[in-house]
N, C-alpha and C. Protein backbone atom coordinates (compact mmCIF):
# COMPACT_ATOMS: atom_id res chain seq x y z
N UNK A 1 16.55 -5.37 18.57
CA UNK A 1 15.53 -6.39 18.68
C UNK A 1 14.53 -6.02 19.78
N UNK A 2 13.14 -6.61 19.85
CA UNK A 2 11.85 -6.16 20.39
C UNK A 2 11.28 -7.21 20.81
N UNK A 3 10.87 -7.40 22.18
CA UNK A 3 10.36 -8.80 22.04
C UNK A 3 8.94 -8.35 22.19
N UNK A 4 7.83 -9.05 21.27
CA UNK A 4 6.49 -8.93 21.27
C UNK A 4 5.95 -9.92 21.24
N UNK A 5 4.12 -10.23 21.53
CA UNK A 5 3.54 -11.15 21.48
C UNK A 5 2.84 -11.40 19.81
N UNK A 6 3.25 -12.40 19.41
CA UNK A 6 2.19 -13.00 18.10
C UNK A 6 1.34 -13.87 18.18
N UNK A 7 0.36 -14.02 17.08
CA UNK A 7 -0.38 -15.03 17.46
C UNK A 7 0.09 -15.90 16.92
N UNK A 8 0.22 -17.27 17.40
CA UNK A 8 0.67 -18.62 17.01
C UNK A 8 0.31 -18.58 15.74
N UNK A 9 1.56 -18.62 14.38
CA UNK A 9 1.01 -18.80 13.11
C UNK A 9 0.44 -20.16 13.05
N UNK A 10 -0.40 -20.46 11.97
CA UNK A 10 -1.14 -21.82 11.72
C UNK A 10 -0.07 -22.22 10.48
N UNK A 11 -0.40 -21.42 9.29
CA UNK A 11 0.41 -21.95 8.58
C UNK A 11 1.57 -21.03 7.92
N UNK A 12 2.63 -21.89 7.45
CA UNK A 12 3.89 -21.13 7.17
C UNK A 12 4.54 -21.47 5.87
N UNK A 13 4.93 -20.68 4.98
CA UNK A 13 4.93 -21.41 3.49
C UNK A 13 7.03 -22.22 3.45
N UNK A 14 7.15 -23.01 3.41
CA UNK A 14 8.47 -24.21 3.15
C UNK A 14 9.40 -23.07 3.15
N UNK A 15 9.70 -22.15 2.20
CA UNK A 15 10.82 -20.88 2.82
C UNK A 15 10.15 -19.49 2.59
N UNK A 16 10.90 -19.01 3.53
CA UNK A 16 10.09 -17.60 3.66
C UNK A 16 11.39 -16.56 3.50
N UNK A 17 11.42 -15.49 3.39
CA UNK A 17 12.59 -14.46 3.17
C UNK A 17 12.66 -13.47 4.09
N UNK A 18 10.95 -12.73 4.14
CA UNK A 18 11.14 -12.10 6.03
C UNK A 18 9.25 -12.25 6.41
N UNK A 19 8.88 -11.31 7.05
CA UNK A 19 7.43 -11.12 7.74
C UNK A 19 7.59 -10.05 7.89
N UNK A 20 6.13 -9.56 8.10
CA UNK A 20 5.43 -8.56 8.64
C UNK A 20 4.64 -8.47 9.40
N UNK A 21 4.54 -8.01 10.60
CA UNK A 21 3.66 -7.93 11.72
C UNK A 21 2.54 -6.89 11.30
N UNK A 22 1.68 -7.40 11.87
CA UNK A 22 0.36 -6.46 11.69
C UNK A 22 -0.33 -6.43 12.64
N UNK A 23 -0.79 -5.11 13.48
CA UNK A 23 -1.21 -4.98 15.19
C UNK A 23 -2.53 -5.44 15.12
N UNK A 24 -3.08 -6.18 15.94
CA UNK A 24 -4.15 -5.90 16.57
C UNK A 24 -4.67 -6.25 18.04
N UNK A 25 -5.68 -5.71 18.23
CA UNK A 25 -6.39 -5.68 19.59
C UNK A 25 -6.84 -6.57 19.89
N UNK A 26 -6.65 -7.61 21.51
CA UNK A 26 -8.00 -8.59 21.27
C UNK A 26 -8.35 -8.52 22.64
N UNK A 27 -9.62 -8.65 22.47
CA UNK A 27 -10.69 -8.57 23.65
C UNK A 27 -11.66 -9.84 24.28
N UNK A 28 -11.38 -10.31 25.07
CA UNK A 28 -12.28 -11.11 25.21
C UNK A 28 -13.52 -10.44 26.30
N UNK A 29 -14.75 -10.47 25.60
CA UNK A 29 -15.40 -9.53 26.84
C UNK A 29 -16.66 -10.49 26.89
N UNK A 30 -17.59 -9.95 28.25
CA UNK A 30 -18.77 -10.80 28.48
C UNK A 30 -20.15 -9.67 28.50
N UNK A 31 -20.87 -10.71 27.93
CA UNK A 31 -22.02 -9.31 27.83
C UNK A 31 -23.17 -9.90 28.90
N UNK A 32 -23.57 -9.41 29.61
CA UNK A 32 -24.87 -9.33 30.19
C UNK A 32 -26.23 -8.91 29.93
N UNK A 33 -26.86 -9.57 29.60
CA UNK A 33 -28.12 -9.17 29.06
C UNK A 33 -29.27 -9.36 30.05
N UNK A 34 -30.00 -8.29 30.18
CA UNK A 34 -31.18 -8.14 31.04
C UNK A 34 -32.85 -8.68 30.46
N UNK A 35 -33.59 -9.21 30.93
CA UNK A 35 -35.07 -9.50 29.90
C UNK A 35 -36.11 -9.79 30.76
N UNK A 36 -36.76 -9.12 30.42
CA UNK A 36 -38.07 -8.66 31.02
C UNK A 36 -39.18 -10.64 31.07
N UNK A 37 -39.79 -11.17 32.07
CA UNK A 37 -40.06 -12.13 32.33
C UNK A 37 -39.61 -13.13 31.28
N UNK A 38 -38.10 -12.84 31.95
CA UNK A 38 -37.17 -14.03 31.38
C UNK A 38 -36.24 -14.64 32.08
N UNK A 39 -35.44 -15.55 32.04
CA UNK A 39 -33.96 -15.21 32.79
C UNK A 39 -33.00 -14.58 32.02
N UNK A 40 -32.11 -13.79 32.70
CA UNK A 40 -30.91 -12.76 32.36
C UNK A 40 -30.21 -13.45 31.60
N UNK A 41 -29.36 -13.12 30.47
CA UNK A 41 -28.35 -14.44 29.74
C UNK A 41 -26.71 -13.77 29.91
N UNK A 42 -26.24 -14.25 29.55
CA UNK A 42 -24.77 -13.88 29.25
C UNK A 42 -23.99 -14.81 28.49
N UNK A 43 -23.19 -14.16 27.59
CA UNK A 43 -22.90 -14.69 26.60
C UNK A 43 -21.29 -13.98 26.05
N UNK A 44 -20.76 -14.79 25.81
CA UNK A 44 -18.98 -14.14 26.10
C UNK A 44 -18.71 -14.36 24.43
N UNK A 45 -17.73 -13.19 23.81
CA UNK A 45 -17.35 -12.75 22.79
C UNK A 45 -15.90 -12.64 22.54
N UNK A 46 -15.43 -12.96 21.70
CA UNK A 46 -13.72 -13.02 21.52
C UNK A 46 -13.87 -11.74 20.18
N UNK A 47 -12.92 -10.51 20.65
CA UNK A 47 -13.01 -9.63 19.10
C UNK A 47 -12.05 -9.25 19.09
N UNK A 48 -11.48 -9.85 17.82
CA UNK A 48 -9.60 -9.23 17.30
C UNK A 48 -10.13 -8.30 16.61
N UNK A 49 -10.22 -6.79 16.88
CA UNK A 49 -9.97 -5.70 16.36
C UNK A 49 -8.31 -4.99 15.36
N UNK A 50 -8.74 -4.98 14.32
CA UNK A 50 -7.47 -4.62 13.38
C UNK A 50 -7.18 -3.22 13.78
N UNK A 51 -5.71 -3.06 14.22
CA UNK A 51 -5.28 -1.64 14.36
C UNK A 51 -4.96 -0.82 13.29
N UNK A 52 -5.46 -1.07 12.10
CA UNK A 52 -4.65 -0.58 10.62
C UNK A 52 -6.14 -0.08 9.83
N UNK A 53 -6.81 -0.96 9.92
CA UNK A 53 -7.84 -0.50 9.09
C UNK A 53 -9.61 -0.37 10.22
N UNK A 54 -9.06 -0.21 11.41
CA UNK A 54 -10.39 -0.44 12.32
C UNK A 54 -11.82 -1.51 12.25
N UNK A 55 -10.97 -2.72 11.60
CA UNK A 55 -11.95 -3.69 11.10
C UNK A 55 -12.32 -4.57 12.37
N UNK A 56 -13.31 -5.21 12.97
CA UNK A 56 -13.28 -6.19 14.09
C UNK A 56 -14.19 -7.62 13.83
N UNK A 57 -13.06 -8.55 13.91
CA UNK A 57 -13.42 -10.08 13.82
C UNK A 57 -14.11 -10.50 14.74
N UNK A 58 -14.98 -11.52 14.69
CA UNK A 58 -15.62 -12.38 15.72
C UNK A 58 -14.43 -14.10 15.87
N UNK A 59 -13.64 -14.10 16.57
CA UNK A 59 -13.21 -15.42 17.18
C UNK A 59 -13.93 -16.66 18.33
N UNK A 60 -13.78 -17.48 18.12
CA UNK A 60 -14.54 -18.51 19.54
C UNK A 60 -13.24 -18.83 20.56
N UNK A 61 -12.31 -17.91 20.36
CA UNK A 61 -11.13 -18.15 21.77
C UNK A 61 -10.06 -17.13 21.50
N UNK A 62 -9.50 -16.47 22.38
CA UNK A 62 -8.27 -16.34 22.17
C UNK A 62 -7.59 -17.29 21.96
N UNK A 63 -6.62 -16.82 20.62
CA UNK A 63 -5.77 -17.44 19.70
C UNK A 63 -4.57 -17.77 21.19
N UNK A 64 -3.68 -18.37 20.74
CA UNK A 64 -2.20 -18.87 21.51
C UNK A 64 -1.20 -17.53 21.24
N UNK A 65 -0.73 -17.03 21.95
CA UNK A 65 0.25 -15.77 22.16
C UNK A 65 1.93 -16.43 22.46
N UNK A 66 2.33 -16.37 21.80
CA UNK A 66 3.62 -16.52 21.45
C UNK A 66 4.76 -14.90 21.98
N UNK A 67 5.64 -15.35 22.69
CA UNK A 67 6.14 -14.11 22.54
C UNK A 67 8.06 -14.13 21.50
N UNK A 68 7.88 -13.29 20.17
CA UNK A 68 9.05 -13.57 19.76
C UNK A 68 9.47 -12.18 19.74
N UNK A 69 11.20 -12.29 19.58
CA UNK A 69 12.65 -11.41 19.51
C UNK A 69 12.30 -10.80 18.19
N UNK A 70 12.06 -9.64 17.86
CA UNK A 70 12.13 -9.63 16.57
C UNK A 70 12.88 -8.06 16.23
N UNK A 71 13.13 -7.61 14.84
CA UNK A 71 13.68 -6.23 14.48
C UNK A 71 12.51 -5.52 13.59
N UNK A 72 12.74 -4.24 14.39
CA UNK A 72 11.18 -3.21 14.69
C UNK A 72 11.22 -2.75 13.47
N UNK A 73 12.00 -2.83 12.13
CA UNK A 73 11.85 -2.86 10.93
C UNK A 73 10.29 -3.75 10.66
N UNK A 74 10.11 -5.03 10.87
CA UNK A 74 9.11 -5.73 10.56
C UNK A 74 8.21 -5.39 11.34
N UNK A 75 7.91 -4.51 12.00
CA UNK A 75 6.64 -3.78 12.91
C UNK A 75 5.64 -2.73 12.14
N UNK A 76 4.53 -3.65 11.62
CA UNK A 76 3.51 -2.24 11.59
C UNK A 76 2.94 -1.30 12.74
N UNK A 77 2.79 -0.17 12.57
CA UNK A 77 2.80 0.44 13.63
C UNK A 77 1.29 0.89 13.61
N UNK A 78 0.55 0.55 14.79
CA UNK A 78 -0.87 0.93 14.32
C UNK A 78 -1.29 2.41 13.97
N UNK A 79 -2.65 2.16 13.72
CA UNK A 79 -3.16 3.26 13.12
C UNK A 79 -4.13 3.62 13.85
N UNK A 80 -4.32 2.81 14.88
CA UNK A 80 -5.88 3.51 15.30
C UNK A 80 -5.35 3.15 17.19
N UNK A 81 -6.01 4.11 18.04
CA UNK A 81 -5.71 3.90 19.08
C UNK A 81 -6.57 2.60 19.73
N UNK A 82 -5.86 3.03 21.65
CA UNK A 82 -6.86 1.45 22.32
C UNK A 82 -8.03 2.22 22.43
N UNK A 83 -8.64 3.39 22.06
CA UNK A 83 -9.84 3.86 22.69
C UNK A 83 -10.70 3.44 21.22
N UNK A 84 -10.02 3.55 20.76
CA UNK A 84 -10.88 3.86 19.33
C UNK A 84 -11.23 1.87 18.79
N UNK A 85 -10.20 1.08 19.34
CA UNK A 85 -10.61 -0.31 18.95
C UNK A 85 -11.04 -0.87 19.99
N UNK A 86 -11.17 -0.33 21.15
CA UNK A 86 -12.54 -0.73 22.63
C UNK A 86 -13.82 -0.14 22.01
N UNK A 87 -13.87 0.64 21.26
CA UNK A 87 -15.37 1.22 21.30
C UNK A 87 -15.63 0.49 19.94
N UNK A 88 -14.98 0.08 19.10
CA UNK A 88 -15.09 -1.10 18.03
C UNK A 88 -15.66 -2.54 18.03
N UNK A 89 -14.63 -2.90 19.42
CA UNK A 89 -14.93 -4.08 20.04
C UNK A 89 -16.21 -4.40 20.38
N UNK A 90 -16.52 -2.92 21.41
CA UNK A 90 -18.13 -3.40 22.15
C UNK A 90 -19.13 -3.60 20.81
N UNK A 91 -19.06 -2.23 19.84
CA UNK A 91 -19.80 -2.04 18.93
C UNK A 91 -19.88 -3.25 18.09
N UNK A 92 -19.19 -4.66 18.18
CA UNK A 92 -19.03 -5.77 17.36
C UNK A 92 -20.43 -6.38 18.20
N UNK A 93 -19.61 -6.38 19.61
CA UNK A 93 -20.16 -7.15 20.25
C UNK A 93 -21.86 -7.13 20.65
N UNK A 94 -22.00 -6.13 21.06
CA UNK A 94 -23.84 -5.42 20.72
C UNK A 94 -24.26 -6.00 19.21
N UNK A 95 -23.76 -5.49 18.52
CA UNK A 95 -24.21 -6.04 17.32
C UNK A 95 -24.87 -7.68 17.02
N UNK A 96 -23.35 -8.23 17.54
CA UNK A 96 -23.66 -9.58 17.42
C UNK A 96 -24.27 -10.48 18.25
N UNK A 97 -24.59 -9.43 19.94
CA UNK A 97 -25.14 -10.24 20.55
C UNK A 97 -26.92 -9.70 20.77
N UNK A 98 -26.89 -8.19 19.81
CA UNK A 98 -27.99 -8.24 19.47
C UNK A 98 -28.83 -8.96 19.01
N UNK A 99 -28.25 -9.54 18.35
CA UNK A 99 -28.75 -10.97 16.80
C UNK A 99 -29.33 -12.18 17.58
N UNK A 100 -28.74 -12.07 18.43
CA UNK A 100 -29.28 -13.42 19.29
C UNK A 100 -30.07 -13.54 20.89
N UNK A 101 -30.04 -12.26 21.02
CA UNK A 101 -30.75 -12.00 22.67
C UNK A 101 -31.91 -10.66 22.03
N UNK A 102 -33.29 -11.30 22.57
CA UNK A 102 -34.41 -10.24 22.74
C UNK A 102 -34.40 -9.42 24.15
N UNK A 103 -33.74 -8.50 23.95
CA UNK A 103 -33.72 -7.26 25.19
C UNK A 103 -34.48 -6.21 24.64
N UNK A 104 -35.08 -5.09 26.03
CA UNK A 104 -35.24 -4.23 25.79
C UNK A 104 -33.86 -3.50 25.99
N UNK A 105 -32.96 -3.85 26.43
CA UNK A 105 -31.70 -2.39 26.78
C UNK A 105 -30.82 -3.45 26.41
N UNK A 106 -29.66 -2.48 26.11
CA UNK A 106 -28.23 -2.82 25.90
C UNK A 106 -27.59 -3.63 26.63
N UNK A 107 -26.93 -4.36 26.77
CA UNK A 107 -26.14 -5.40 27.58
C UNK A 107 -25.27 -4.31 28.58
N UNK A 108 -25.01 -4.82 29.37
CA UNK A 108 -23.64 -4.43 30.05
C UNK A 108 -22.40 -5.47 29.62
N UNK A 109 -21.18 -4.52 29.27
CA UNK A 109 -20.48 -5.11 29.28
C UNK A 109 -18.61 -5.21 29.78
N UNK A 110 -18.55 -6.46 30.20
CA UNK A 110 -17.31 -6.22 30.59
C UNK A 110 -16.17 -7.28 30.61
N UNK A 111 -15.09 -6.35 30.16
CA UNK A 111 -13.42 -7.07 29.43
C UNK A 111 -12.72 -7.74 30.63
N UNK A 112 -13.22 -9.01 30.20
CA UNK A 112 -12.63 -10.26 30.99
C UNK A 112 -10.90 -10.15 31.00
N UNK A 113 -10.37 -10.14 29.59
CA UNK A 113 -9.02 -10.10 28.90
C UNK A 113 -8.72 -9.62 27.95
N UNK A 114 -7.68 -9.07 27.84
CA UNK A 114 -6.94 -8.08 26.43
C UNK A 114 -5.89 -8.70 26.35
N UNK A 115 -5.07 -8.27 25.14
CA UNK A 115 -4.34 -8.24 24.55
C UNK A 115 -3.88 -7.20 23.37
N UNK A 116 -2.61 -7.39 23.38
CA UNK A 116 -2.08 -6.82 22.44
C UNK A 116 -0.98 -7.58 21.47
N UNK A 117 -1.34 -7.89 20.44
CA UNK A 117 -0.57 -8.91 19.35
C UNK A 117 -0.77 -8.67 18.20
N UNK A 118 0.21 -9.16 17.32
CA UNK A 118 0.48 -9.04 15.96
C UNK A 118 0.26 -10.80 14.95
N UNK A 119 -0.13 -10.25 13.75
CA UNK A 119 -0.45 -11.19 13.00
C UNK A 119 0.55 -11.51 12.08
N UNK A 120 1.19 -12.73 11.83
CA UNK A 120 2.12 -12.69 11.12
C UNK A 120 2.05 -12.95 9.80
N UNK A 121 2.36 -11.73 8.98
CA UNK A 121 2.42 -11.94 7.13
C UNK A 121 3.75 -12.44 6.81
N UNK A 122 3.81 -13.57 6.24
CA UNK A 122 5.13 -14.35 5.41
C UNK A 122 5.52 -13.89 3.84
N UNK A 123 6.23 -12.94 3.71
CA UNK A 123 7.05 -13.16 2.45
C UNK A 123 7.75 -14.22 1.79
N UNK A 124 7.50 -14.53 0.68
CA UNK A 124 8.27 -15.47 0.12
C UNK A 124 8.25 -15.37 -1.58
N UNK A 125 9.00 -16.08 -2.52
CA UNK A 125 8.87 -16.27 -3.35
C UNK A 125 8.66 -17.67 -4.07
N UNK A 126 7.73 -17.57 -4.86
CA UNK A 126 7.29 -19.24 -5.48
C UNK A 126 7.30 -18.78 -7.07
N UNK A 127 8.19 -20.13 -7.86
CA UNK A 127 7.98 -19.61 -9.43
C UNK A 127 8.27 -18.30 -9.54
N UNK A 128 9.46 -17.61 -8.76
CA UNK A 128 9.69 -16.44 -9.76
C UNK A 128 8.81 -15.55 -9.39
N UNK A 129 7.89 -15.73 -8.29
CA UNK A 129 6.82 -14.11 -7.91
C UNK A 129 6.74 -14.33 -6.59
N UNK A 130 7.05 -13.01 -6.07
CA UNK A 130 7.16 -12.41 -4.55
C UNK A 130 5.64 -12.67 -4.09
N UNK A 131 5.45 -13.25 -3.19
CA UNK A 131 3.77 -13.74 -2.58
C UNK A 131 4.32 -13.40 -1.03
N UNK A 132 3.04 -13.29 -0.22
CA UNK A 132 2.72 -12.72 1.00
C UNK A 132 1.16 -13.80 1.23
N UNK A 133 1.56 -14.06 2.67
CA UNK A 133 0.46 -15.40 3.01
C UNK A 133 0.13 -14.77 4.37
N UNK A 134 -1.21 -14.92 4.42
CA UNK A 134 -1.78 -14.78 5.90
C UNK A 134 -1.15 -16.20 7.03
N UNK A 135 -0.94 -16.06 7.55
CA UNK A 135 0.03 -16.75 8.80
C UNK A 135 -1.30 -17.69 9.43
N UNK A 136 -2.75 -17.28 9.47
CA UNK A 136 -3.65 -17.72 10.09
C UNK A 136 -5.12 -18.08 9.55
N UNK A 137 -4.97 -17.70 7.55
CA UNK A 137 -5.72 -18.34 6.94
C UNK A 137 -5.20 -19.42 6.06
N UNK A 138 -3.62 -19.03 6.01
CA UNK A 138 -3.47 -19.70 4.59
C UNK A 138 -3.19 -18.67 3.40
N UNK A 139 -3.68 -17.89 2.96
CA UNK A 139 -4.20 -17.52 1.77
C UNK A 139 -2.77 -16.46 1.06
N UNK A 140 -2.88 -16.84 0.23
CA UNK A 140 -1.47 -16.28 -0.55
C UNK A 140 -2.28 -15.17 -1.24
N UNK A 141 -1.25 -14.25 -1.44
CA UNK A 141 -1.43 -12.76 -2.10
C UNK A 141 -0.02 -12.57 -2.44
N UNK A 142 -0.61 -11.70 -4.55
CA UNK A 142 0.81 -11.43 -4.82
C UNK A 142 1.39 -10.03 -4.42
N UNK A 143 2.34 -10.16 -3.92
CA UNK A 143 3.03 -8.59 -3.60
C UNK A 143 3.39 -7.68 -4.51
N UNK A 144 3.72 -7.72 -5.81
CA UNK A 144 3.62 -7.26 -7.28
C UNK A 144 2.21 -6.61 -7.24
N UNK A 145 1.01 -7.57 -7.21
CA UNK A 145 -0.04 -6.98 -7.27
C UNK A 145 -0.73 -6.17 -6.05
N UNK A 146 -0.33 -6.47 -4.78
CA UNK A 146 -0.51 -5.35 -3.78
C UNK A 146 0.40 -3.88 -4.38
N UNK A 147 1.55 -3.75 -4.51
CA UNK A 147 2.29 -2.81 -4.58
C UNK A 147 2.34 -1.91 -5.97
N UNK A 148 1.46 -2.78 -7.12
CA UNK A 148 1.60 -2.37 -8.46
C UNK A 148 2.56 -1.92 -9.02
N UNK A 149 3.54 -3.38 -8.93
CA UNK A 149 4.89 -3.04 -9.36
C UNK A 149 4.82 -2.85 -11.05
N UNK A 150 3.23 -3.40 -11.97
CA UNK A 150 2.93 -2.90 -13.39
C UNK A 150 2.65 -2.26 -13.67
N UNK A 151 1.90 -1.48 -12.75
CA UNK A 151 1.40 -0.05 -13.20
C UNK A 151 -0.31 -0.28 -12.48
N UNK A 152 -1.30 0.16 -12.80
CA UNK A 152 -2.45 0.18 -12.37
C UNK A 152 -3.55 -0.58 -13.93
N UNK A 153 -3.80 -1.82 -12.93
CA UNK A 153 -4.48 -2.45 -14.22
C UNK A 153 -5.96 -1.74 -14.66
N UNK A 154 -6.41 -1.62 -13.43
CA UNK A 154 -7.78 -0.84 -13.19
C UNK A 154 -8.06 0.73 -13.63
N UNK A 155 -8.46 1.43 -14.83
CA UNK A 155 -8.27 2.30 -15.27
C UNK A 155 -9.92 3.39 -15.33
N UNK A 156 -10.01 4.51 -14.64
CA UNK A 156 -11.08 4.99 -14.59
C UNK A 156 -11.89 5.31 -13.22
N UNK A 157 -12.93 5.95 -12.91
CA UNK A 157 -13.51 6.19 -11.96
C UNK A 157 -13.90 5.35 -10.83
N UNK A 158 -14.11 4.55 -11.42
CA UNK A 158 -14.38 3.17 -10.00
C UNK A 158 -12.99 2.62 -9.50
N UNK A 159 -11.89 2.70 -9.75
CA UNK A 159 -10.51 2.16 -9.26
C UNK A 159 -10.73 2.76 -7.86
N UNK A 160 -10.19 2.05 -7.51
CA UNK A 160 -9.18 2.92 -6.20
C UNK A 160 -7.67 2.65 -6.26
């Protein structure tokens, strides 16, 4: 057993059979923005960076961190390092705080708080089919159809 931090699931389906953790990064950072006969702004950013597929969310808080006992069987193990989802993070964050501040230069910026936590995926079965639920949208997915336990419905050049 491993004890790690999760993020507080929201929702959880009536029975479940096991989970899967899924890593990611979170940053809470502050950007400083400079402007020419203006006042300076600053403006603070929450970015859960995915360690699996290098994807990065915009949040309005760090989530609640839970720390549970768990067996490192149910551990995804990331895929992308902390250098590679800090330079993700900022790159969210410029982006998005491009959108809303007229600068001539780049913000400065700097990581108030990190983390390191996992998202929890729920296995279960309903009616006879193996489903997998995001822990923090809700949203059910069939595991048959992640894993193509039928074969590949999608046939031809555009599949993946």
């Amino acid at each position: 057993m491993t004890t790690v931090k999760v993020m507080r699931p929201i929702f959880q389906p009536d029975t479940h059979v096991a989970y899967v953790l899924y890593p990611y990064q979170i940053f809470h950072l502050r950007l400083y923005y400079k402007r020419l006969k203006m006042r300076d702004r600053v403006l603070d950013y929450f970015a859960y960076v995915d360690l699996y597929r290098l994807g990065a969310e915009r949040g309005d808080r760090i989530i609640e961190l839970l720390e549970w006992d768990v067996n490192e069987k149910a551990i995804m193990k990331p895929l992308v390092d902390y250098d590679e989802a800090k330079k993700k993070a900022f790159e969210s964050a410029i982006t998005w705080g491009n959108s809303r501040i007229v600068s001539w230069w780049l913000p400065r910026i700097e990581i108030v708080e990190e983390h390191f936590a996992y998202k929890v995926f729920w296995i279960y079965e309903k009616d006879g089919e193996k489903l997998i639920m995001d822990s923090l949208d809700g949203k059910e997915y069939s595991l048959d159809a992640m894993i193509e336990k039928d074969g590949r419905k999608c046939k031809g050049p555009w599949c993946r």
